[in-house]
C-alpha atoms as a PDB file:
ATOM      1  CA  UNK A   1      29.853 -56.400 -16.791  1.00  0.00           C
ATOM      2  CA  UNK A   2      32.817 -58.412 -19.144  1.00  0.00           C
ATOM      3  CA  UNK A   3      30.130 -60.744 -20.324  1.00  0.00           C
ATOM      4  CA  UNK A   4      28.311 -57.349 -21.635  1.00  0.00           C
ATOM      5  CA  UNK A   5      28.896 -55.831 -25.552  1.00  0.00           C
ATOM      6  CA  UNK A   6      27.891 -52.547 -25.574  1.00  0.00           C
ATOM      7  CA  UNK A   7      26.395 -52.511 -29.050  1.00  0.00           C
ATOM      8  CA  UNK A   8      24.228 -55.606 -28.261  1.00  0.00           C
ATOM      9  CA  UNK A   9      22.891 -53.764 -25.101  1.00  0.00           C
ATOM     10  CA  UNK A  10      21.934 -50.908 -27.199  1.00  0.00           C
ATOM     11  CA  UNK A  11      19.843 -53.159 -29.500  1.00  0.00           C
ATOM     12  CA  UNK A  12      17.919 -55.016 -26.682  1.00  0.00           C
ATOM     13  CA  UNK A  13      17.089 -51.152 -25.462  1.00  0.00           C
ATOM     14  CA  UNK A  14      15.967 -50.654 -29.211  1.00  0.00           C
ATOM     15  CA  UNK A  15      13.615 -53.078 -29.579  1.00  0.00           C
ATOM     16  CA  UNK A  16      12.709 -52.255 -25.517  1.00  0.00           C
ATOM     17  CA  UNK A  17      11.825 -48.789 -27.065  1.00  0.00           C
ATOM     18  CA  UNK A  18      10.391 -49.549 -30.576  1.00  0.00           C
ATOM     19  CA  UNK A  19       8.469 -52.762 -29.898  1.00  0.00           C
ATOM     20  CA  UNK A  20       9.803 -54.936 -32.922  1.00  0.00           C
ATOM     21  CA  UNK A  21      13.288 -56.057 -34.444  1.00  0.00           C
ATOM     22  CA  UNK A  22      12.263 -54.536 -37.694  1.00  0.00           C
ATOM     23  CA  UNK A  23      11.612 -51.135 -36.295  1.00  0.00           C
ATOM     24  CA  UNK A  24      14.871 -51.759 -34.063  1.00  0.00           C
ATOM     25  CA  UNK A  25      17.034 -52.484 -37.212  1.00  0.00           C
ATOM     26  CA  UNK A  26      15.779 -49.564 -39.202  1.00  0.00           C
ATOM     27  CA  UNK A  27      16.849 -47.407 -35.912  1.00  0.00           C
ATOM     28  CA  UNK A  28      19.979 -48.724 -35.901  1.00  0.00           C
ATOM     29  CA  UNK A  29      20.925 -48.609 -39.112  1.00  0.00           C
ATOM     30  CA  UNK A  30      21.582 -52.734 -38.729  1.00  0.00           C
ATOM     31  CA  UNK A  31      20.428 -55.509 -40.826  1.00  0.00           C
ATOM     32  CA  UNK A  32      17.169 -57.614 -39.662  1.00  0.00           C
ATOM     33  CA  UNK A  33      19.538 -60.382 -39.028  1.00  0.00           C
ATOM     34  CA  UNK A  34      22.264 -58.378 -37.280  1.00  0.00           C
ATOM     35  CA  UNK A  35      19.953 -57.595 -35.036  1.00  0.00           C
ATOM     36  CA  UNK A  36      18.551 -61.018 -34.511  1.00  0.00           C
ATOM     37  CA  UNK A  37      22.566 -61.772 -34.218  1.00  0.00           C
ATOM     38  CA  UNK A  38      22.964 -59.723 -31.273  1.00  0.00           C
ATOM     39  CA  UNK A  39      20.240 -60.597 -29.151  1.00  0.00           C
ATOM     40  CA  UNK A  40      21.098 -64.360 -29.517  1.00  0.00           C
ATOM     41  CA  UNK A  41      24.722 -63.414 -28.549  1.00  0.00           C
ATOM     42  CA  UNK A  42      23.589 -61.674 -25.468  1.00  0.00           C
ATOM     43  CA  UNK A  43      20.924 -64.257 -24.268  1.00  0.00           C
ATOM     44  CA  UNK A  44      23.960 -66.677 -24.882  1.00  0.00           C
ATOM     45  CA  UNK A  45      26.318 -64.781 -22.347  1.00  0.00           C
ATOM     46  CA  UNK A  46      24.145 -64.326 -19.966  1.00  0.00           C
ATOM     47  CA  UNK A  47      22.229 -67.778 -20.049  1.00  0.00           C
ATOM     48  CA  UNK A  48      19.058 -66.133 -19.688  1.00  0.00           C
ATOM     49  CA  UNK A  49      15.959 -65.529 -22.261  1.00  0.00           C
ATOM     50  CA  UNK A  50      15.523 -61.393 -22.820  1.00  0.00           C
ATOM     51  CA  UNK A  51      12.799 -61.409 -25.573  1.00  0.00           C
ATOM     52  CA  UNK A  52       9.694 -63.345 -26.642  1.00  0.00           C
ATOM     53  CA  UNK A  53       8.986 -62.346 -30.180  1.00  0.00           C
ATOM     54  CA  UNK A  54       5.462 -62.743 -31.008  1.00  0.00           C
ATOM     55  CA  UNK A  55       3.945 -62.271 -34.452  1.00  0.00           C
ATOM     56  CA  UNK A  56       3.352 -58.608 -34.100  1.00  0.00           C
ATOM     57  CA  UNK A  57       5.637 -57.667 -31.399  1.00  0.00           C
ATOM     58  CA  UNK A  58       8.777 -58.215 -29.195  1.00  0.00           C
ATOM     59  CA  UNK A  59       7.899 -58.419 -25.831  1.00  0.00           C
ATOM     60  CA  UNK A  60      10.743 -58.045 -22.835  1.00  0.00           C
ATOM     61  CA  UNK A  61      11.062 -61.259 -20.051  1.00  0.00           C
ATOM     62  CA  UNK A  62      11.554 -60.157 -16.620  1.00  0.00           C
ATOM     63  CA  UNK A  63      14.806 -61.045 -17.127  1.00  0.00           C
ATOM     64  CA  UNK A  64      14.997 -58.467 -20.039  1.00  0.00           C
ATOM     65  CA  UNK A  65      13.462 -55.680 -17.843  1.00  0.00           C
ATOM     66  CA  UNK A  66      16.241 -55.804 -15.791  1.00  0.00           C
ATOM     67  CA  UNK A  67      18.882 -55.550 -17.921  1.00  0.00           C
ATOM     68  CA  UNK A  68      17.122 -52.837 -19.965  1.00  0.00           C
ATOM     69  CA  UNK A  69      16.584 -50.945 -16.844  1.00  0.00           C
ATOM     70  CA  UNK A  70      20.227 -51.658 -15.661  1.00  0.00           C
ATOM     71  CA  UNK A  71      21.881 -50.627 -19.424  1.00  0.00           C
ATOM     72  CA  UNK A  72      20.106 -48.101 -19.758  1.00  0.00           C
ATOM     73  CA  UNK A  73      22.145 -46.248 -16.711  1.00  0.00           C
ATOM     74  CA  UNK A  74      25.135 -48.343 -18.177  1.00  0.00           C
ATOM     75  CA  UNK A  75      24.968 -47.071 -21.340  1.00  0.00           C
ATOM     76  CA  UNK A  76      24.852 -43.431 -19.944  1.00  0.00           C
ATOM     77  CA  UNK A  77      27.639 -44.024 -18.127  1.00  0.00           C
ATOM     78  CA  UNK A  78      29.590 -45.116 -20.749  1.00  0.00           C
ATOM     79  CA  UNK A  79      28.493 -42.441 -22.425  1.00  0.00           C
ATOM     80  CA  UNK A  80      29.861 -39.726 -19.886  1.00  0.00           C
ATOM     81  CA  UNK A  81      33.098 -41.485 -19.425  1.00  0.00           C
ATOM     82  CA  UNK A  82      33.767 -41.319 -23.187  1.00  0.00           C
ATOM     83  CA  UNK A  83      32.819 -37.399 -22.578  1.00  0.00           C
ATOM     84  CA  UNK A  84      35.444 -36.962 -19.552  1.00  0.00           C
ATOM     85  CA  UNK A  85      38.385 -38.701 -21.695  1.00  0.00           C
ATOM     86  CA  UNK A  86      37.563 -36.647 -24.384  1.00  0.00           C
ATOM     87  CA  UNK A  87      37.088 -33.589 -21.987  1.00  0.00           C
ATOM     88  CA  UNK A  88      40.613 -34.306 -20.620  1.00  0.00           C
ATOM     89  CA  UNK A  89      42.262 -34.943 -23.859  1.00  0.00           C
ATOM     90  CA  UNK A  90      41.553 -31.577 -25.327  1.00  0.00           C
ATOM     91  CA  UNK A  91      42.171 -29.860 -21.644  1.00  0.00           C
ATOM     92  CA  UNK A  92      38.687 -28.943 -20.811  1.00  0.00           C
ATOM     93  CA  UNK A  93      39.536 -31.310 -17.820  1.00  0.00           C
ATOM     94  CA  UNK A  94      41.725 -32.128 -15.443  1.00  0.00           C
ATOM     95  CA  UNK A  95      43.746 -31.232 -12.088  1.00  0.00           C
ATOM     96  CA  UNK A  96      46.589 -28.799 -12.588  1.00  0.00           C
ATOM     97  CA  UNK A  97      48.810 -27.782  -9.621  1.00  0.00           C
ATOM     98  CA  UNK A  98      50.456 -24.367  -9.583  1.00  0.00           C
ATOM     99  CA  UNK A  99      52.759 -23.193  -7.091  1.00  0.00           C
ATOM    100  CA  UNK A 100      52.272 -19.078  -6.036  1.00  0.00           C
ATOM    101  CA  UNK A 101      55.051 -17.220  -4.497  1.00  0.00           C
ATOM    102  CA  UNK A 102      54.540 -14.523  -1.726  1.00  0.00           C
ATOM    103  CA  UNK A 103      54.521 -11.871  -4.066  1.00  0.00           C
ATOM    104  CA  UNK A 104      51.942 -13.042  -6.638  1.00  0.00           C
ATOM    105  CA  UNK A 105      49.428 -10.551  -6.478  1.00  0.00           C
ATOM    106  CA  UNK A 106      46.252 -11.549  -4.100  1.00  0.00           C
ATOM    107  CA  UNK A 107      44.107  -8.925  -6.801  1.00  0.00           C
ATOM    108  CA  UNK A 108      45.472 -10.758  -9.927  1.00  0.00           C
ATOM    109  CA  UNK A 109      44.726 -14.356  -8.542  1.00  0.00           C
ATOM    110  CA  UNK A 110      41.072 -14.209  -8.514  1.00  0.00           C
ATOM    111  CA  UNK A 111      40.638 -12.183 -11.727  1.00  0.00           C
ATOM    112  CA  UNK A 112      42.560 -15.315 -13.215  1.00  0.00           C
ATOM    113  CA  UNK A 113      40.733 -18.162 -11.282  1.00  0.00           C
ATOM    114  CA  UNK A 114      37.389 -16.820 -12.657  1.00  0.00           C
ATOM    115  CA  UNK A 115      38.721 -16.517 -16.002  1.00  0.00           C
ATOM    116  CA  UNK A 116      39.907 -20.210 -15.943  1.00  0.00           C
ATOM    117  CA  UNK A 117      36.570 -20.831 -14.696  1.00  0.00           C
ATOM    118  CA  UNK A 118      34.685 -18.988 -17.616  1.00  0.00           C
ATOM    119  CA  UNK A 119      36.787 -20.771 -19.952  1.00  0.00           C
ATOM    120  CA  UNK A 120      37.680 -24.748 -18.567  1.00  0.00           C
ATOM    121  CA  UNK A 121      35.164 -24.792 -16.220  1.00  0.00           C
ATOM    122  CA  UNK A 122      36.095 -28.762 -15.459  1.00  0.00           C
ATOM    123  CA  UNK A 123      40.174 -27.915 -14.650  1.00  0.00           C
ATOM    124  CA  UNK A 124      40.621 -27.515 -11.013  1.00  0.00           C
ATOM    125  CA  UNK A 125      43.270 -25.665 -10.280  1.00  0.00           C
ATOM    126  CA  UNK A 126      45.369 -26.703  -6.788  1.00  0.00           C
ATOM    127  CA  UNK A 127      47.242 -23.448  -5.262  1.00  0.00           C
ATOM    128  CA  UNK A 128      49.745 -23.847  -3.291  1.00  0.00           C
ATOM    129  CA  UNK A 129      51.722 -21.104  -1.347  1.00  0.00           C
ATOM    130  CA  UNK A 130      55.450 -22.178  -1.998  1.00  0.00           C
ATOM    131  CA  UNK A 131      58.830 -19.828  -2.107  1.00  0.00           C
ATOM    132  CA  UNK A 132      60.515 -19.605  -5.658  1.00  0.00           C
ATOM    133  CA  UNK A 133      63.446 -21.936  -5.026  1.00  0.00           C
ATOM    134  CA  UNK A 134      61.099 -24.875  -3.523  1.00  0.00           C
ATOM    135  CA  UNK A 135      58.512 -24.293  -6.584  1.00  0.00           C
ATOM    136  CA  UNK A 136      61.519 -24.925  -8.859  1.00  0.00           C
ATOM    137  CA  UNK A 137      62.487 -28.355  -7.381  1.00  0.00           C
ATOM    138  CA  UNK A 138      59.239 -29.185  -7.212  1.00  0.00           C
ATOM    139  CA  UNK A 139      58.599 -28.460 -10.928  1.00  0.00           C
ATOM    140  CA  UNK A 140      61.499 -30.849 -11.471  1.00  0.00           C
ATOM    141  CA  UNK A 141      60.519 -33.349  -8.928  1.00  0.00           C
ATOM    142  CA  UNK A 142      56.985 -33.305 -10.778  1.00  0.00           C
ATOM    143  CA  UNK A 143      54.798 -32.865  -7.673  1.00  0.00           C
ATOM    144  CA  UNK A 144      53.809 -29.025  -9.293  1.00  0.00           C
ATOM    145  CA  UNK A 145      52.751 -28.566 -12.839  1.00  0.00           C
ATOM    146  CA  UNK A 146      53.434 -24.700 -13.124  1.00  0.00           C
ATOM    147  CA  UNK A 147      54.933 -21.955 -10.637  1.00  0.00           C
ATOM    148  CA  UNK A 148      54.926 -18.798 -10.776  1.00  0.00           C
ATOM    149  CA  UNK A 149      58.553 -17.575  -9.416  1.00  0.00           C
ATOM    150  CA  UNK A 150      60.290 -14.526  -8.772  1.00  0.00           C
ATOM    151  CA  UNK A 151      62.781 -14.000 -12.143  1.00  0.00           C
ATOM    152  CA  UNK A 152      65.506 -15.659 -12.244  1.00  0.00           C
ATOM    153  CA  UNK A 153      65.831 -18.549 -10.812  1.00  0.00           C
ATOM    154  CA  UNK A 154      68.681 -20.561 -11.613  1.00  0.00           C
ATOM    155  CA  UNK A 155      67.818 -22.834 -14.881  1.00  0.00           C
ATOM    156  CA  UNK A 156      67.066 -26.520 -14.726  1.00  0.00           C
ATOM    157  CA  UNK A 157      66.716 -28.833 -17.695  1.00  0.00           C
ATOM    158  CA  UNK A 158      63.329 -30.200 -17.086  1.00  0.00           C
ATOM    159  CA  UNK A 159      62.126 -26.478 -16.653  1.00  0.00           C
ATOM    160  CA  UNK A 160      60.770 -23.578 -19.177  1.00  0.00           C
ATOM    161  CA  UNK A 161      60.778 -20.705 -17.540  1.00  0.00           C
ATOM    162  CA  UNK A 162      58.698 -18.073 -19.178  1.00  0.00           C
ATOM    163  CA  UNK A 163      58.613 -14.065 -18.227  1.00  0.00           C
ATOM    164  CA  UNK A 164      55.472 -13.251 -17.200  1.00  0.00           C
ATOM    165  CA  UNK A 165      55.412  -9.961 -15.307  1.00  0.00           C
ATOM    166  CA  UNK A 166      57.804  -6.794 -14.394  1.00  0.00           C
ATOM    167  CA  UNK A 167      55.405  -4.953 -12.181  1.00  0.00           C
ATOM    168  CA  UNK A 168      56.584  -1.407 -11.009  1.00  0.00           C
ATOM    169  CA  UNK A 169      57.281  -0.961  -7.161  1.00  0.00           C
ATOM    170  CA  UNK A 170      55.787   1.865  -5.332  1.00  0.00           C
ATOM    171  CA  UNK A 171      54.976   3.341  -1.281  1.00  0.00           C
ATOM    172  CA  UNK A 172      51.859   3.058   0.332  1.00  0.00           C
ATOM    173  CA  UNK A 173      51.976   6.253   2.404  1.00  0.00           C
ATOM    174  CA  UNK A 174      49.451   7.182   5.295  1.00  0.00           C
ATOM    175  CA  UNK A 175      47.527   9.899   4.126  1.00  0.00           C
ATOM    176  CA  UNK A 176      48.971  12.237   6.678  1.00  0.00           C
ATOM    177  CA  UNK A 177      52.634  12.069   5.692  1.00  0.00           C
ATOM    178  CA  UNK A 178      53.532  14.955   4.212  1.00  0.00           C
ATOM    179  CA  UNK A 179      55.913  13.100   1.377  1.00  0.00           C
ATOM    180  CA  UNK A 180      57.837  14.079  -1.470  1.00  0.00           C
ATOM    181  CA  UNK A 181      56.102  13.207  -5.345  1.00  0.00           C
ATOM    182  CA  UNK A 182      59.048  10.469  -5.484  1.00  0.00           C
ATOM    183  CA  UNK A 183      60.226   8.269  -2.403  1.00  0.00           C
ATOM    184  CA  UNK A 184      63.801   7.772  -2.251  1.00  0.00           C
ATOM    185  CA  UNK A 185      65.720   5.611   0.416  1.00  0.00           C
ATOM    186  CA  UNK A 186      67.195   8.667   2.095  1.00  0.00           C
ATOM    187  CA  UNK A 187      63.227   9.902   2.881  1.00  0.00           C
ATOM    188  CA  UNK A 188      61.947   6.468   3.779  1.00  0.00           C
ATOM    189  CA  UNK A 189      64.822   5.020   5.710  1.00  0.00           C
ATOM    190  CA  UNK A 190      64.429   7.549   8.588  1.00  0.00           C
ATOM    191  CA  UNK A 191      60.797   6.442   8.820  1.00  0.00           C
ATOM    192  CA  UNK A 192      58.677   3.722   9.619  1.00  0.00           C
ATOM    193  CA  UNK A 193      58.377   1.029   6.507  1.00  0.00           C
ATOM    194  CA  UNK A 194      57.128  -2.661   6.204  1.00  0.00           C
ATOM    195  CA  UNK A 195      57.553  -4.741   2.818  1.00  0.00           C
ATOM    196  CA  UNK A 196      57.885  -8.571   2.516  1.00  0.00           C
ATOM    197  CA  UNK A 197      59.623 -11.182   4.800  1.00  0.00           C
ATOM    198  CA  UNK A 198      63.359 -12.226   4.732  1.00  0.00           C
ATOM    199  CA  UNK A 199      64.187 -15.131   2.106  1.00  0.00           C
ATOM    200  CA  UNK A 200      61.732 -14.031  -0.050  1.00  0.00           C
ATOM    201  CA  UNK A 201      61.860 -12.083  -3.639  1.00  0.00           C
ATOM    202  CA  UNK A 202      60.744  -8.780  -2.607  1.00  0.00           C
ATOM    203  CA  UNK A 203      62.745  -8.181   0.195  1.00  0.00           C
ATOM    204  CA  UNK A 204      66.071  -8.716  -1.511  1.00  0.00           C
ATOM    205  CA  UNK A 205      64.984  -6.512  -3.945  1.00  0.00           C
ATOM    206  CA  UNK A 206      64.220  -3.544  -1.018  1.00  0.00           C
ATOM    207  CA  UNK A 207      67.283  -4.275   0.656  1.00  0.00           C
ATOM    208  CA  UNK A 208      69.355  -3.902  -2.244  1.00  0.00           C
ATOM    209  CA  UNK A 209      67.475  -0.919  -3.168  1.00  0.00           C
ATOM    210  CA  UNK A 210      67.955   0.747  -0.003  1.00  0.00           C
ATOM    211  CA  UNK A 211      71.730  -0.594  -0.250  1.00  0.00           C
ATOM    212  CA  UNK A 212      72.335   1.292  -3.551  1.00  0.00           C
ATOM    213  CA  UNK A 213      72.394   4.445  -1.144  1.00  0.00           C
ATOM    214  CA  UNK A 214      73.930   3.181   1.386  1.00  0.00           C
ATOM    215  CA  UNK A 215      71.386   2.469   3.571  1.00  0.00           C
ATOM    216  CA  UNK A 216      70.638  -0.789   5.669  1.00  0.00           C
ATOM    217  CA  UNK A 217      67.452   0.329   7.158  1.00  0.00           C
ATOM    218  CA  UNK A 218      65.406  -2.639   9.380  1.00  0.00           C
ATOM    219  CA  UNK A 219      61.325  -3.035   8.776  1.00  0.00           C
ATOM    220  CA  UNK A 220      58.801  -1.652  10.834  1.00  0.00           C
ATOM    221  CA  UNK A 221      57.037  -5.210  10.066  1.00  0.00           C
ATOM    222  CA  UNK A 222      58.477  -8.295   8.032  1.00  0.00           C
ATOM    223  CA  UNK A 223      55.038 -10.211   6.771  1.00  0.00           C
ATOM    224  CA  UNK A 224      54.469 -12.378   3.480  1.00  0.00           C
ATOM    225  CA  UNK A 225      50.960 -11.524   3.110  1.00  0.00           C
ATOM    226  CA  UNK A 226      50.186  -8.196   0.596  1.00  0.00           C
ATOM    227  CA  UNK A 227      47.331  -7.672   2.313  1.00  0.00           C
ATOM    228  CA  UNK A 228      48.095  -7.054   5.558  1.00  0.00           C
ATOM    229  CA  UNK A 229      50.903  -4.875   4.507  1.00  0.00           C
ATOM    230  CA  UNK A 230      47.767  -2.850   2.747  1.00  0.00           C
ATOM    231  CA  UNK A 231      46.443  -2.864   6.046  1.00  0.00           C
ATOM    232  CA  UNK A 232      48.955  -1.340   7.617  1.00  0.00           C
ATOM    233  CA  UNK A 233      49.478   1.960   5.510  1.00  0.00           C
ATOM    234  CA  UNK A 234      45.593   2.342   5.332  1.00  0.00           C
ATOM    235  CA  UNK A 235      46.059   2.115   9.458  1.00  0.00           C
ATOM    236  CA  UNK A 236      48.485   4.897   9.405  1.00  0.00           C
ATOM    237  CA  UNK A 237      50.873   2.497  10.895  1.00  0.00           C
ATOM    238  CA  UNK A 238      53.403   2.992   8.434  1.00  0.00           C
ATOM    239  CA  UNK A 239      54.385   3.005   4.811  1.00  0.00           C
ATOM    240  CA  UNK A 240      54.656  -0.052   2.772  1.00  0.00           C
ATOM    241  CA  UNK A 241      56.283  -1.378  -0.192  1.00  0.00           C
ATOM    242  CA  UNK A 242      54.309  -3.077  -2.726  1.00  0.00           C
ATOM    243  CA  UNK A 243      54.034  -3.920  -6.089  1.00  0.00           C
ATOM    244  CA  UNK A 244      51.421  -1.253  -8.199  1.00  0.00           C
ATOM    245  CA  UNK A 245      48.869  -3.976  -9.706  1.00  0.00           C
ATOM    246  CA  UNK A 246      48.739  -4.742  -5.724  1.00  0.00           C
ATOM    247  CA  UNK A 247      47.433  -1.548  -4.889  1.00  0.00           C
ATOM    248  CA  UNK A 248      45.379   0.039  -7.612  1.00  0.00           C
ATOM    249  CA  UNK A 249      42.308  -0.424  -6.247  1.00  0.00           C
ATOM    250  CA  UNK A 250      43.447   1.960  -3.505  1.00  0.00           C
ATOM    251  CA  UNK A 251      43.825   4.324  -5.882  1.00  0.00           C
ATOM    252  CA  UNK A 252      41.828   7.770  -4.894  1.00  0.00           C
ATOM    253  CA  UNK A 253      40.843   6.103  -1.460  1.00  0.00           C
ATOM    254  CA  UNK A 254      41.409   8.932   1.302  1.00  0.00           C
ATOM    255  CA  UNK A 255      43.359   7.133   3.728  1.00  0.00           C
ATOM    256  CA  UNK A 256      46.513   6.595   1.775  1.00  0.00           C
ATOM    257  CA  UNK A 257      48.336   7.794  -1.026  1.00  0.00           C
ATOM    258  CA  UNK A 258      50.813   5.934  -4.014  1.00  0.00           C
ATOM    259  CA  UNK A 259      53.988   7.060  -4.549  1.00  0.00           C
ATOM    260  CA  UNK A 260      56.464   6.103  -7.227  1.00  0.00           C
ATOM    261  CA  UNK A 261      60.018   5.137  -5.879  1.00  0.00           C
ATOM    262  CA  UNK A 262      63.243   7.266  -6.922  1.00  0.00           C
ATOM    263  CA  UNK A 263      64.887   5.210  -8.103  1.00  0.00           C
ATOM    264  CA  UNK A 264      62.355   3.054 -10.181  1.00  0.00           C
ATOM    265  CA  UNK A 265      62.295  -0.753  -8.335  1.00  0.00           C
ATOM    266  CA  UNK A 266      61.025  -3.385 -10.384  1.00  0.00           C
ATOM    267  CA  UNK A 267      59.460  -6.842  -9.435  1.00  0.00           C
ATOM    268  CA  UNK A 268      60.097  -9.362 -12.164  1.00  0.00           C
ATOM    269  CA  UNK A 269      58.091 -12.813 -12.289  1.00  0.00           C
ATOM    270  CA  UNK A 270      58.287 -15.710 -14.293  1.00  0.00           C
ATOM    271  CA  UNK A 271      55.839 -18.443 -15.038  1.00  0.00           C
ATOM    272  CA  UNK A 272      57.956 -22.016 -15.260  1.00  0.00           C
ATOM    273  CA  UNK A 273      56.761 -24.975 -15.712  1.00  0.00           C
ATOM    274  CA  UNK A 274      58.132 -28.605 -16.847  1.00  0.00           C
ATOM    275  CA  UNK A 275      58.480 -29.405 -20.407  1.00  0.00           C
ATOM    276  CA  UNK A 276      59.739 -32.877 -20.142  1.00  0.00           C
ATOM    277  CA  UNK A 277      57.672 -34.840 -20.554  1.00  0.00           C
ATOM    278  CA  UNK A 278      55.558 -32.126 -22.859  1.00  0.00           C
ATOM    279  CA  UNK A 279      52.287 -30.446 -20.295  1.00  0.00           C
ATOM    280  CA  UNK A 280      49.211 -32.374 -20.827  1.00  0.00           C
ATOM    281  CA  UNK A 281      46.579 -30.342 -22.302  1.00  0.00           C
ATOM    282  CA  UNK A 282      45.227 -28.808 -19.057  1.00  0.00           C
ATOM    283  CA  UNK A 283      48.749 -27.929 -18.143  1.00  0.00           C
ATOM    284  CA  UNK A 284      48.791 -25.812 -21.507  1.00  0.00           C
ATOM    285  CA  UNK A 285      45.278 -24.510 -21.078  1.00  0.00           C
ATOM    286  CA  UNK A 286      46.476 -23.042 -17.838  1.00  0.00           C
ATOM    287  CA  UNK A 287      49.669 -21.664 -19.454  1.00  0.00           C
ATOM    288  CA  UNK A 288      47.944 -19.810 -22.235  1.00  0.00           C
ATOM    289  CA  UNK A 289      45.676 -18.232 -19.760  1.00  0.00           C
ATOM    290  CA  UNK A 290      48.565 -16.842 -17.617  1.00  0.00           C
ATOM    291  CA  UNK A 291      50.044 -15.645 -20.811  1.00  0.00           C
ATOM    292  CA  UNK A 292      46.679 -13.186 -21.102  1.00  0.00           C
ATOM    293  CA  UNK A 293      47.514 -11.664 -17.727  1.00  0.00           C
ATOM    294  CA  UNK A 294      51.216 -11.264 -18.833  1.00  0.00           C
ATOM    295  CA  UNK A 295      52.886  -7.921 -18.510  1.00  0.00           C
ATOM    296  CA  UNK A 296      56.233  -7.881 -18.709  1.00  0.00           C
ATOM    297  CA  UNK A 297      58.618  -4.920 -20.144  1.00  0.00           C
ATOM    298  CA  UNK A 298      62.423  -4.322 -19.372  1.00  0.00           C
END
């Protein structure tokens, strides 16, 4: 295809179409001899005769067929490559990988996939499940694009890191407990109680509230997935501690009931992401839609 100019193809499809170089240049917005210019070019690179011009019309050689039947597809091509660059340049398209931490909510997630989808429906966005601390190295190694990590991490040069959420902690009770309007650690630690797996966010954040009062209580169940910790109240198995936008939709169900914690626990996220070199434009498509699902008060 090096031997092939794109605007010569175009012509030899003209006249294909129109039946004459006259009616071709008038198309094209070329002069008479332009176009006479560029078929003579293109029968020259290829070595091979594409048009018989008789006095009335311009008739294709076999020769001719097959490259107008080839360009054509060529040309289309062309076409929808110059759409994809442009597509990419302006963030409509592209890959973007964004690391999720245990306690990004598994309600939120889809509500934000389906946005991006409404909105850049050609950015694919890559999830992968990775702890707060990894997501940040990563970010600076450059093998994720954004993360969303529990707040703060500690700061690194090639990373922005952005608050994003401060989502309210509360207990998902069994609907039989008889419990207080507030749970406090002095009710729940003499009871059975799962919340998120060791190393992560949430459960230094449960420890340490349980710690304030001087208790060092031990999980029914340690588990990293919100949704089996749902599971478990609406089970009767025990109580768990979640995050509220993880269990609003539980709201009003019979099997379990929300309770605020005494004192108030708070789960703090931030969205980071590299800023050297500056996001491309999917990067910062993906960023401004995260900021819509921000919610994040001291």
């Amino acid at each position: 295809m090096r031997n092939l100019n794109l605007d010569q193809l175009q012509t030899l499809i003209a006249i294909a179409d129109l039946g004459t170089f006259a009616a071709a240049a008038q198309a094209l917005h070329l002069a008479p001899p332009t176009v006479s210019m560029h078929i003579k070019e293109l029968e020259s690179r290829l070595g091979a005769e594409l048009v018989v011009r008789g006095r009335r019309q311009a008739d294709l050689t076999p020769a001719g067929e097959v490259l107008v039947r080839e360009g054509r597809q060529l040309l289309l091509a062309s076409d929808d490559l110059v759409e994809r660059v442009r597509r990419h340049a302006s963030g409509r398209e592209g890959m973007v990988r964004v690391g999720v931490s245990a306690g990004v909510s598994t309600r939120l997630l889809p509500r934000m996939l389906e946005a991006l989808a409404a909105r850049s429906p050609g950015v694919e966005i890559r999830l992968e499940a990775v702890g707060s601390a990894e997501s940040m190295q990563r970010l600076k190694a450059g093998t994720l694009d954004i993360a969303i990590v529990a707040s703060p991490q500690p700061p690194l040069a090639e990373v922005k890191q952005t608050p994003w959420r401060n989502d309210p902690m509360v207990a998902l009770l069994p609907a039989a407990w008889e419990a207080p309007d507030r749970i406090g650690p002095d009710w729940l630690a003499s009871r059975r109680w799962a919340s998120f797996a060791p190393a992560t966010q949430m459960h230094g954040l449960i420890a340490n509230w349980f710690g304030q009062a001087g208790h060092h209580p031990r999980p029914f169940l340690a588990l990293s997935y919100p949704g089996a910790l749902k599971s478990l109240a609406v089970a009767s198995q025990c109580a768990a501690l979640l995050p509220m936008e993880e269990v609003e939709d539980l709201q009003g169900t019979p099997g379990v009931q929300i309770r605020p914690l005494q004192p108030p626990l708070m789960r703090p996220m931030a969205v980071a992401h590299r800023h050297q070199p500056a996001p491309s434009p999917a990067v910062e498509g993906v960023l401004e839609l995260l900021a819509d699902f921000a919610d994040f008060a001291e």
